[in-house]
Each structure stands twice: as C-alpha cells, then as structure tokens.
Protein backbone atom coordinates (compact mmCIF):
# COMPACT_ATOMS: atom_id res chain seq x y z
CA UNK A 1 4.16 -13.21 7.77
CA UNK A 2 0.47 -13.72 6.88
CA UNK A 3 0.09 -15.85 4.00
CA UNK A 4 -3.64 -15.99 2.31
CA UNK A 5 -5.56 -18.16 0.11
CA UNK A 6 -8.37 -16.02 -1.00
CA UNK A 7 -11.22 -16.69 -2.63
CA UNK A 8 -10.63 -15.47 -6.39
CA UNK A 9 -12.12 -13.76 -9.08
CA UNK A 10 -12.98 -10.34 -6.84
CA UNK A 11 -15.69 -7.92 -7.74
CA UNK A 12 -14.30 -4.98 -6.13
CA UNK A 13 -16.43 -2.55 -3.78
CA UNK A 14 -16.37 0.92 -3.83
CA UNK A 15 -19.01 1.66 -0.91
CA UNK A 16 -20.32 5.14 -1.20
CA UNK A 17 -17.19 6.66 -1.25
CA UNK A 18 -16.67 10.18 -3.33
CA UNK A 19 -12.92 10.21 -2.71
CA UNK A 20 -10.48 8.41 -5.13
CA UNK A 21 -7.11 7.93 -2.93
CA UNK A 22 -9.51 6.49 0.04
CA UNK A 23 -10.47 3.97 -2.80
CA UNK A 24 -6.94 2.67 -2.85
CA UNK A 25 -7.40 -0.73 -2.39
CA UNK A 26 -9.98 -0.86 -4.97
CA UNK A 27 -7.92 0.61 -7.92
CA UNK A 28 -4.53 -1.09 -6.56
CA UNK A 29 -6.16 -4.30 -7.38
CA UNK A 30 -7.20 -3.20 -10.80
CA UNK A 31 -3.61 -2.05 -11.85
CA UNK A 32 -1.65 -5.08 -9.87
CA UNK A 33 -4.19 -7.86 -10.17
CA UNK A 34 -6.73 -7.41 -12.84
CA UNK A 35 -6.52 -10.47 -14.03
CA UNK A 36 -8.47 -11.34 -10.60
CA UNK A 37 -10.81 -8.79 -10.80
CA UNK A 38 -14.27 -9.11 -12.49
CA UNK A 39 -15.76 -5.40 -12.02
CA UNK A 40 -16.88 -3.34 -9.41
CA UNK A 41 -19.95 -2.45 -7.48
CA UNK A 42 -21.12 0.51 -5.95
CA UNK A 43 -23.51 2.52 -3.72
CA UNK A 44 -25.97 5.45 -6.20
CA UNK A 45 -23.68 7.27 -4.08
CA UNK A 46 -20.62 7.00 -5.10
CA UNK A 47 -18.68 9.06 -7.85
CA UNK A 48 -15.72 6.94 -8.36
CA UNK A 49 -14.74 4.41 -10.48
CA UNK A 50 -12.06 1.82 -11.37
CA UNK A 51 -13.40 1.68 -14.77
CA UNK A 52 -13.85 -1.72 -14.35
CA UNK A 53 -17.73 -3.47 -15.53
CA UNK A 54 -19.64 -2.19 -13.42
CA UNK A 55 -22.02 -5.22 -11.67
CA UNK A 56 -24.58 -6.43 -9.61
CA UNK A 57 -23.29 -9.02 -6.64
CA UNK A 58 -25.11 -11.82 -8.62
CA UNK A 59 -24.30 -10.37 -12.05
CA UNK A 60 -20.70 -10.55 -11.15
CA UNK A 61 -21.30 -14.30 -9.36
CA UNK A 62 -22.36 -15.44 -12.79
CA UNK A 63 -19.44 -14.34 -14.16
CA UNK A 64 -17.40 -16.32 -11.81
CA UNK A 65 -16.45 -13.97 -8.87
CA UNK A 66 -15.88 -16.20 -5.64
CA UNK A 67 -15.59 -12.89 -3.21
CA UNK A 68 -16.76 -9.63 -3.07
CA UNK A 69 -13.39 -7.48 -2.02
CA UNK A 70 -13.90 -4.35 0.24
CA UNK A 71 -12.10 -1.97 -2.10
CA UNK A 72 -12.29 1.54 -0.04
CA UNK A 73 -10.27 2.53 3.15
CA UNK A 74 -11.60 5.37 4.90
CA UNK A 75 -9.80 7.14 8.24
CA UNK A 76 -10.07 4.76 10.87
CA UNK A 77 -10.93 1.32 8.95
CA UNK A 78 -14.75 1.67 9.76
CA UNK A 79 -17.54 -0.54 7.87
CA UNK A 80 -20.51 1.58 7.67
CA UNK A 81 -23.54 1.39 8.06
CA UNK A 82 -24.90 2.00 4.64
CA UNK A 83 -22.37 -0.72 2.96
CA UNK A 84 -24.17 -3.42 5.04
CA UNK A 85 -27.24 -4.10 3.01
CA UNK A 86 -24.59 -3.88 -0.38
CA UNK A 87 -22.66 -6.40 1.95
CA UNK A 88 -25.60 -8.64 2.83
CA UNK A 89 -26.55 -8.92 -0.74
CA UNK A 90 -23.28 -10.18 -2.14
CA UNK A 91 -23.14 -12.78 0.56
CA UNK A 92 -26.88 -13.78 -0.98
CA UNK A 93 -25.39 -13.89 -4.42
CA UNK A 94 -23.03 -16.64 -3.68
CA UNK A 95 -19.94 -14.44 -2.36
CA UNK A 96 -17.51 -14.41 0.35
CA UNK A 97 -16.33 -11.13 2.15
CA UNK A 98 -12.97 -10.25 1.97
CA UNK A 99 -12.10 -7.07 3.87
CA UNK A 100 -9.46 -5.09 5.02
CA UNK A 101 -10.80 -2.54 7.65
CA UNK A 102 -10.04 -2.41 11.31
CA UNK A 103 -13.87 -3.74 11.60
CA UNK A 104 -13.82 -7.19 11.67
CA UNK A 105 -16.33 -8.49 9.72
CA UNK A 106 -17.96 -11.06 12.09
CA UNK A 107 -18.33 -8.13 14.47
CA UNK A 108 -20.98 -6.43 12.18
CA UNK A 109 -24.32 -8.41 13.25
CA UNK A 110 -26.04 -8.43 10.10
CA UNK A 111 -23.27 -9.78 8.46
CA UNK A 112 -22.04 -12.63 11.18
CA UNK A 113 -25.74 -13.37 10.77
CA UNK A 114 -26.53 -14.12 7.08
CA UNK A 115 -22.70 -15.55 6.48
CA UNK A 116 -23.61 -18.25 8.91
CA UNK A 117 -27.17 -18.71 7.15
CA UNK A 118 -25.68 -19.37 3.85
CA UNK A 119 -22.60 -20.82 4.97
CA UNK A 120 -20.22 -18.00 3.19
CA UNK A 121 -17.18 -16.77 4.53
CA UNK A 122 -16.28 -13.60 6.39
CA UNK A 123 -12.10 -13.02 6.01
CA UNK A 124 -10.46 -10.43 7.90
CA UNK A 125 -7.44 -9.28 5.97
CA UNK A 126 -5.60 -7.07 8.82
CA UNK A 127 -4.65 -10.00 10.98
CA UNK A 128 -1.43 -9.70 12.14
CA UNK A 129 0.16 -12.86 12.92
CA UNK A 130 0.66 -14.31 16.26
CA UNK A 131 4.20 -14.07 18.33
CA UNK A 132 5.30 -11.04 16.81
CA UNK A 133 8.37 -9.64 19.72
CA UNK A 134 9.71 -6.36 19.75
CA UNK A 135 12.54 -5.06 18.14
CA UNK A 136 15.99 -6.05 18.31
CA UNK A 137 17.82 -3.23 16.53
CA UNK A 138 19.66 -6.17 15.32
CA UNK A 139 21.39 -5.45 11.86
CA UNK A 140 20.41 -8.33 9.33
CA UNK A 141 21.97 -9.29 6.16
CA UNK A 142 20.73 -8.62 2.73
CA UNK A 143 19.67 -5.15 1.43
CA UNK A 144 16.28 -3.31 1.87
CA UNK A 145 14.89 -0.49 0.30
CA UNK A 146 11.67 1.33 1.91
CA UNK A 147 9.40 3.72 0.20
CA UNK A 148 8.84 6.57 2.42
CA UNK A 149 6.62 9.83 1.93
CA UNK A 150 5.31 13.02 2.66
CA UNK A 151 1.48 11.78 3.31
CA UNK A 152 -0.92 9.00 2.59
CA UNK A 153 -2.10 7.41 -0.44
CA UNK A 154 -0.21 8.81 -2.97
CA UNK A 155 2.17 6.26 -4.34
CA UNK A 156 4.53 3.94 -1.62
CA UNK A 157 2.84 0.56 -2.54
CA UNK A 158 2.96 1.24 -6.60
CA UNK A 159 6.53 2.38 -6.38
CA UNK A 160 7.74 -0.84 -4.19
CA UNK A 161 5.62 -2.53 -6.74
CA UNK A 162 7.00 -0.80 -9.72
CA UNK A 163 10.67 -0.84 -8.46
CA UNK A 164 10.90 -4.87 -7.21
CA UNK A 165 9.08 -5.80 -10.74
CA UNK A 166 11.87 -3.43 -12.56
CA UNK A 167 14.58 -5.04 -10.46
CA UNK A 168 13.51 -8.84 -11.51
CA UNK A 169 13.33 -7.39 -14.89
CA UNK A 170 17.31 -6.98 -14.72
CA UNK A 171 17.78 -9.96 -12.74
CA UNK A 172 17.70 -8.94 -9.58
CA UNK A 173 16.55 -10.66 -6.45
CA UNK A 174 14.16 -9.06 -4.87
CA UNK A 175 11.05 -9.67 -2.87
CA UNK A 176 7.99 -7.11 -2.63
CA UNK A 177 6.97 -7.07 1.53
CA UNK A 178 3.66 -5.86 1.86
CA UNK A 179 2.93 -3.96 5.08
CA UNK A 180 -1.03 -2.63 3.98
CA UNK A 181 -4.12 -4.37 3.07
CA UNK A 182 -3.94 -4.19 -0.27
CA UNK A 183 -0.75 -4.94 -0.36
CA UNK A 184 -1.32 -8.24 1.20
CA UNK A 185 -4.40 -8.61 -1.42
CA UNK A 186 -1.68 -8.46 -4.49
CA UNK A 187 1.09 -10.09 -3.10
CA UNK A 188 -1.01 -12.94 -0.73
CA UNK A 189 1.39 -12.59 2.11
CA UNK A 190 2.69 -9.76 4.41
CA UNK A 191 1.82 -8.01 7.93
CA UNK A 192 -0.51 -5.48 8.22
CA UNK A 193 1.56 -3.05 10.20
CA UNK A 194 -1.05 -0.61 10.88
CA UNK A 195 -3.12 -3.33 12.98
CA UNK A 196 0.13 -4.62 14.96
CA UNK A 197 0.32 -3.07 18.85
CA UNK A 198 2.51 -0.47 19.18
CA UNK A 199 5.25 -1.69 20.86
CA UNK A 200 5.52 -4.33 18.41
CA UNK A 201 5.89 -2.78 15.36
CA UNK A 202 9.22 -2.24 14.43
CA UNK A 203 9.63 -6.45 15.37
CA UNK A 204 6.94 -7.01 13.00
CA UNK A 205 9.16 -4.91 10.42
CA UNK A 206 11.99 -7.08 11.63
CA UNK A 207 9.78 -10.48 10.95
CA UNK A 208 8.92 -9.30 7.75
CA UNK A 209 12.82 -8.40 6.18
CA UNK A 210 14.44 -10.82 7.73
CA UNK A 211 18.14 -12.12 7.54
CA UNK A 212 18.98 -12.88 3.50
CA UNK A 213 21.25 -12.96 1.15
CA UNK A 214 24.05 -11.22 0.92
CA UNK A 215 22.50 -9.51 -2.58
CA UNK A 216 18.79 -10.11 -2.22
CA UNK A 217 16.79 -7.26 -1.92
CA UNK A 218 13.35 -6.47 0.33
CA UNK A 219 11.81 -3.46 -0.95
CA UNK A 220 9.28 -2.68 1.75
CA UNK A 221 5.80 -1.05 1.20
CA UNK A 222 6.08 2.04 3.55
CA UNK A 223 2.76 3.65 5.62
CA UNK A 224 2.18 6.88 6.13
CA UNK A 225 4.40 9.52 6.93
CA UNK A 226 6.74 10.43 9.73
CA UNK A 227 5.39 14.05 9.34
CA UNK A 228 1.31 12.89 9.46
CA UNK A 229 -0.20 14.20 12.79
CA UNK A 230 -1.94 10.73 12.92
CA UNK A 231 0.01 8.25 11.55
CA UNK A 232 3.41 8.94 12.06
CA UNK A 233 4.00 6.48 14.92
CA UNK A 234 3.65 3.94 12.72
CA UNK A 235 5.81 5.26 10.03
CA UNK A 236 8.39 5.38 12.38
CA UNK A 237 8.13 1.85 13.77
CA UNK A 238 8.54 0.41 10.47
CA UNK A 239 11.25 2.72 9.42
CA UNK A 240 13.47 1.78 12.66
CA UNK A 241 11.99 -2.03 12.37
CA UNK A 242 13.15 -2.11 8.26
CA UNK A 243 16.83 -0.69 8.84
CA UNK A 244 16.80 0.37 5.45
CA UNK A 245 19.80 0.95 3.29
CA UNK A 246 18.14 3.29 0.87
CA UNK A 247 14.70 5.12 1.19
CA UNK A 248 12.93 6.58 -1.82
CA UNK A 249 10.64 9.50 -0.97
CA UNK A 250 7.30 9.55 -2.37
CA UNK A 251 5.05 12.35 -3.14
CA UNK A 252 1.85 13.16 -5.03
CA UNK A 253 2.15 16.44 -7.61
CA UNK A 254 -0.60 19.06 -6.46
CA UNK A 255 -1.40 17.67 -3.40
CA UNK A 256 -0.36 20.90 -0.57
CA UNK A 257 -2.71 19.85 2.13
CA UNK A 258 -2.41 16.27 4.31
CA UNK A 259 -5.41 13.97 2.67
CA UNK A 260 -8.11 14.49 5.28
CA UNK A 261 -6.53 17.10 7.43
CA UNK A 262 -6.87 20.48 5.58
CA UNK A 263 -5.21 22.04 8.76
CA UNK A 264 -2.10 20.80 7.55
CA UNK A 265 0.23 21.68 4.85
CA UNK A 266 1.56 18.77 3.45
CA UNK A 267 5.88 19.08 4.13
CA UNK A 268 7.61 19.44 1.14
CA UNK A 269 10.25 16.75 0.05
CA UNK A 270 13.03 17.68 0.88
CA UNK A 271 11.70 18.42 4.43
CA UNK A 272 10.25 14.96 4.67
CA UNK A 273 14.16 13.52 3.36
CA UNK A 274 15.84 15.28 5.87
CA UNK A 275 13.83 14.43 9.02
CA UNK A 276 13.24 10.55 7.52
CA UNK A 277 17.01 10.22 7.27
CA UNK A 278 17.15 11.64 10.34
CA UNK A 279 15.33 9.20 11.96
CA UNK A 280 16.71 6.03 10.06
CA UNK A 281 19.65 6.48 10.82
CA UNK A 282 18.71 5.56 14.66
CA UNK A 283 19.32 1.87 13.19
CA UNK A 284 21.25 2.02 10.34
CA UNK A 285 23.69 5.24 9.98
CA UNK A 286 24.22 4.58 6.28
CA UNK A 287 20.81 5.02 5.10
CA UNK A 288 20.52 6.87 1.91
CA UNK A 289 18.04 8.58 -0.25
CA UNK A 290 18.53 7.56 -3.34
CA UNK A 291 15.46 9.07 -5.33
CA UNK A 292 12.07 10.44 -5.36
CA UNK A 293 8.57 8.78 -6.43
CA UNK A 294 6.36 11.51 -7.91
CA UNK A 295 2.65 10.35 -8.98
CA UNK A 296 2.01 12.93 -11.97
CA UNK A 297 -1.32 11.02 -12.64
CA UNK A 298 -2.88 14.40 -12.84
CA UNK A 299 -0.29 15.57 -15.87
CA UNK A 300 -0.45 15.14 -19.18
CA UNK A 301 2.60 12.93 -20.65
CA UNK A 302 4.74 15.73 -21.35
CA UNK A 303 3.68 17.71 -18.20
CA UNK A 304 4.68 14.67 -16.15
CA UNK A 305 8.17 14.32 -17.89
CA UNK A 306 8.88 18.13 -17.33
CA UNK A 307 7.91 18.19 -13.76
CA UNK A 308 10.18 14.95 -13.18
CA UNK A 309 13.27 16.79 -14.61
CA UNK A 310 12.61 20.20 -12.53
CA UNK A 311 12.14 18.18 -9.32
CA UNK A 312 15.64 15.81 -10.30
CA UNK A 313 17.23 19.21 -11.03
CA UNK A 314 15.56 21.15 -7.14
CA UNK A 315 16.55 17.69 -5.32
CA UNK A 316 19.58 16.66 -6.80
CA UNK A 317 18.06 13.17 -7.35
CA UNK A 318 16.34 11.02 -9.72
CA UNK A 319 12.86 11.53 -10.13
CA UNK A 320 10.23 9.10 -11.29
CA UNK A 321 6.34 8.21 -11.96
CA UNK A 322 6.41 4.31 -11.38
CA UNK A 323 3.63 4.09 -13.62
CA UNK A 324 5.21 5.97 -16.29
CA UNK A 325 8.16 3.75 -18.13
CA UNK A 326 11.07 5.34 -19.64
CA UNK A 327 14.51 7.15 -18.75
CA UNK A 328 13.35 8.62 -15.69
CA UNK A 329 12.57 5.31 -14.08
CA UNK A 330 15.56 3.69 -15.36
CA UNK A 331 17.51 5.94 -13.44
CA UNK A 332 15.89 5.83 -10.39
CA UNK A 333 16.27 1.62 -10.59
CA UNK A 334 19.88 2.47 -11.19
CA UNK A 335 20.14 4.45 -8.25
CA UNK A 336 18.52 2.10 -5.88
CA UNK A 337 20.75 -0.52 -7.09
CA UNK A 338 23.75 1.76 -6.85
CA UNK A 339 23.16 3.23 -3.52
CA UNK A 340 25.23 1.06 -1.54
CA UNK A 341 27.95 1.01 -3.35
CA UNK A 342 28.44 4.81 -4.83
C-alpha cells in the first residue's frame, strides 16, 4: 500500500466548483480530519462551502498551513485551467501542493515552474504503488466487509469510516483500507484503485486486504458502482479483488439520476444488491448483504429516522445514516458483525 507523510495543517481548495458531491474530498477532510484542516479557499466562482474559515493562501500560511490540499474531484481528475493562478499563489505563500487528480501536478507547466523557483513541493496523491500482479482469486483469511453502491459520491468512504470506527468502539479489530484519494488523505495509506491499470486491479484489491487474522476485519472503501456506465469496471475489479464476506449497499435519498449522467436513472437498491451479489459471488459464494447505507443529509432528523425504517421494512435489512448515531446504526454494526455467522 501507499503510505504518506504529508505536509500538515491543509487549507482545503474548492476550485470553482458549483457542485457539492464533486467537492468530496474537500468536505471528507473536514468531517474525518478537521483537526488538520485550517479553512478553505476558493475561486469568486464557486458556490460551495465546507464552512470552514474561509482564507487567503498566505492568510492561511500564517496560521500554520504547510499545504494547500486540492479538495474537488471533477469527472476525469482534470486540473484546470482557471485553478492554476489560485495554485501558483499558494505555492508563493509558502505552501506545498497536495493533489489527488489524474493530472499530475509536475505536468502542469506553470506549476512545475514556480515549485522549482521556490523550492515547494508538488505531491501526487493517486500513485499506485509499484509491483502490483494480478489477481489470484486466492481466498485469504480474516473477514472483509466492502461498501458497495448504486452511484458515486454519495456515502461508501463515510460508511467504511463510520462502520470500522463503530467496530473499534466495541472492540473489534478492524482496519479502514482506503481505495480513493481522500481516503488515502484521512487514513495516510491505501491504493488508489481508480489510477491502477486495468488488469491489475482486483491484485491491487488483493494487496490491500491481505491474509489476517482469523477475526480481524478490513472494511474496504468501495468506488463507484457496478451499474455506472463509466465506472463500473472498476467497481468490479475491486469487488472480485476484495472477496468480501458481507457488502453493505450504499445509496443517497433523492438522488434518481447517475451524478453527471442525467441519461441515466440511477438503479434502485435492491437492483444494485442483486446484481452486486451476483457478481461477488464469482470469488466468494458466501457473500452477504447485510445492510444498507442511506445518506439522509437532505432530511430533517425525524425525516431521516422515518425514511430509515420504511427502507429496513421495503429491504428486509437494516438501514442506516453513518453520520447519524443511534439504534439504526447499532443495528447495522450488529449485522455486519453477525453476518458470518447467522
């Protein structure tokens, strides 16, 4: 796996960006890592914040930040062109670059150019590591559990977060293995699976859960979908690569059309369970699902808690907000840790 050591405090950058989920990294860093945050900065652009100070490059240099963090991630990982002067001006200020787009940062002239003038780093966080093989179909010991859904951005990475934090919390060993960028950027280790060649990617979900324990636990931070008309070759790499004993499917409330592809309904859940399981069980035949993820961030609190016991009532299974503590979470915790055994 990749392990960093990044320059810290961040200030977090938000580009020009108008869209909240494609600012993922950005607020993923605010609710797992604030303590390493300082604030944000933005583009007059922009309509979305972290609610985080909002600061100037040097503002947020003089209060101690080390690196200015790339917070957005727009379709296809590109650095545009209007973020360079923002860029260029951080690196002025004192700051390194720490980025996690499929543009490497050195290959962006203007910023290869003034990092090497004022002697500042430029660190590419999708680097996945050398040696990676292809998959073995092997089955390893220990138990995994991968978050799985019906599109992008709406919840995988909070609810492995969520669930291997509520699983320590009962004594449980368990590992988070982060498989995005900002993933990586909490934890300070993982593989980028969406930057790892094809052929390799189920191995690289292989290298990442490897052989453990008998009762230690790899939750895995899933990409994607296996339904996304882009990205579902990747899901599906890391779902054959993880073997996973249980899956928990993970959905966003209100969301009916795939983010960026308004062409395309988004599958319902219990569409997205069946084919997933379908699929997993290619290299494990046990798999189960044991629960859903639902982000109800849109809800009020009693809205959310309603809509969690109509969807555990429709599916049959326990149904959760990570970010929202309570019964409903306890039971999906209980299932996970149940679902090899029941």
């Amino acid at each position: 796996m990749v392990d960093l050591v990044l320059p810290q405090p961040y200030l977090l950058f938000l580009g020009d960006t108008t869209s909240a989920p494609h600012a993922k990294t950005a607020f993923g860093l605010r609710d797992w890592a604030r303590e390493r945050c300082v604030g944000e900065c933005a583009l007059p652009a922009s309509t979305v914040t972290t609610g985080l100070p909002r600061l100037t490059p040097a503002q947020a240099s003089a209060q101690g930040a080390r690196s200015l963090v790339i917070g957005v991630a727009p379709s296809g990982g590109v650095i545009s062109a209007a973020w360079v002067p923002g860029l260029v001006e951080a690196l002025e200020a004192g700051l390194d670059l720490v980025s996690g787009m499929h543009t490497r940062l050195e290959n962006v002239p203007q910023l290869s150019t003034a990092a090497a003038r004022l002697g500042r780093r430029l660190i590419n966080v999708r680097e996945p590591p050398a040696g990676l093989t292809v998959g073995t179909g092997r089955k390893r010991t220990g138990k995994r559990l991968l978050t799985v859904g019906t599109d992008c951005a709406l919840g995988k990475k909070y609810t492995a977060l969520s669930l291997t934090r509520e699983f320590k919390k009962r004594g449980v060993d368990a590992d988070f293995r982060a498989t995005g960028q900002t993933g990586i950027l909490i934890a300070g280790r993982g593989i980028p699976i969406d930057s790892v060649v094809a052929d390799f990617v189920a191995g690289a979900a292989e290298a990442l859960s490897p052989d453990a324990a008998p009762n230690h636990w790899d939750v895995v931070e899933g990409q994607g979908s296996v339904l996304h008309p882009s990205y579902a070759a990747v899901s599906l790499g890391l779902l054959h690569g993880t073997q996973p004993d249980v899956i928990v499917m993970c959905h966003e409330i209100g969301r009916d059309r795939v983010l960026g592809f308004e062409d395309y309904a988004t599958p319902s859940i219990s569409e997205a369970i069946e084919l997933t399981l379908t699929l997993a069980r290619r290299t494990n035949p046990k798999v189960r699902c044991v629960g859903v993820s639902l982000n109800t961030s849109q809800l009020s609190e009693e809205g959310a808690r309603a809509v969690l016991a109509d969807h555990s009532v429709k599916l049959g299974l326990p149904a959760a907000d990570p970010l929202r503590s309570g019964p409903e979470l306890d039971r999906l915790v209980d299932a996970c840790l149940e679902g090899l055994s029941s």
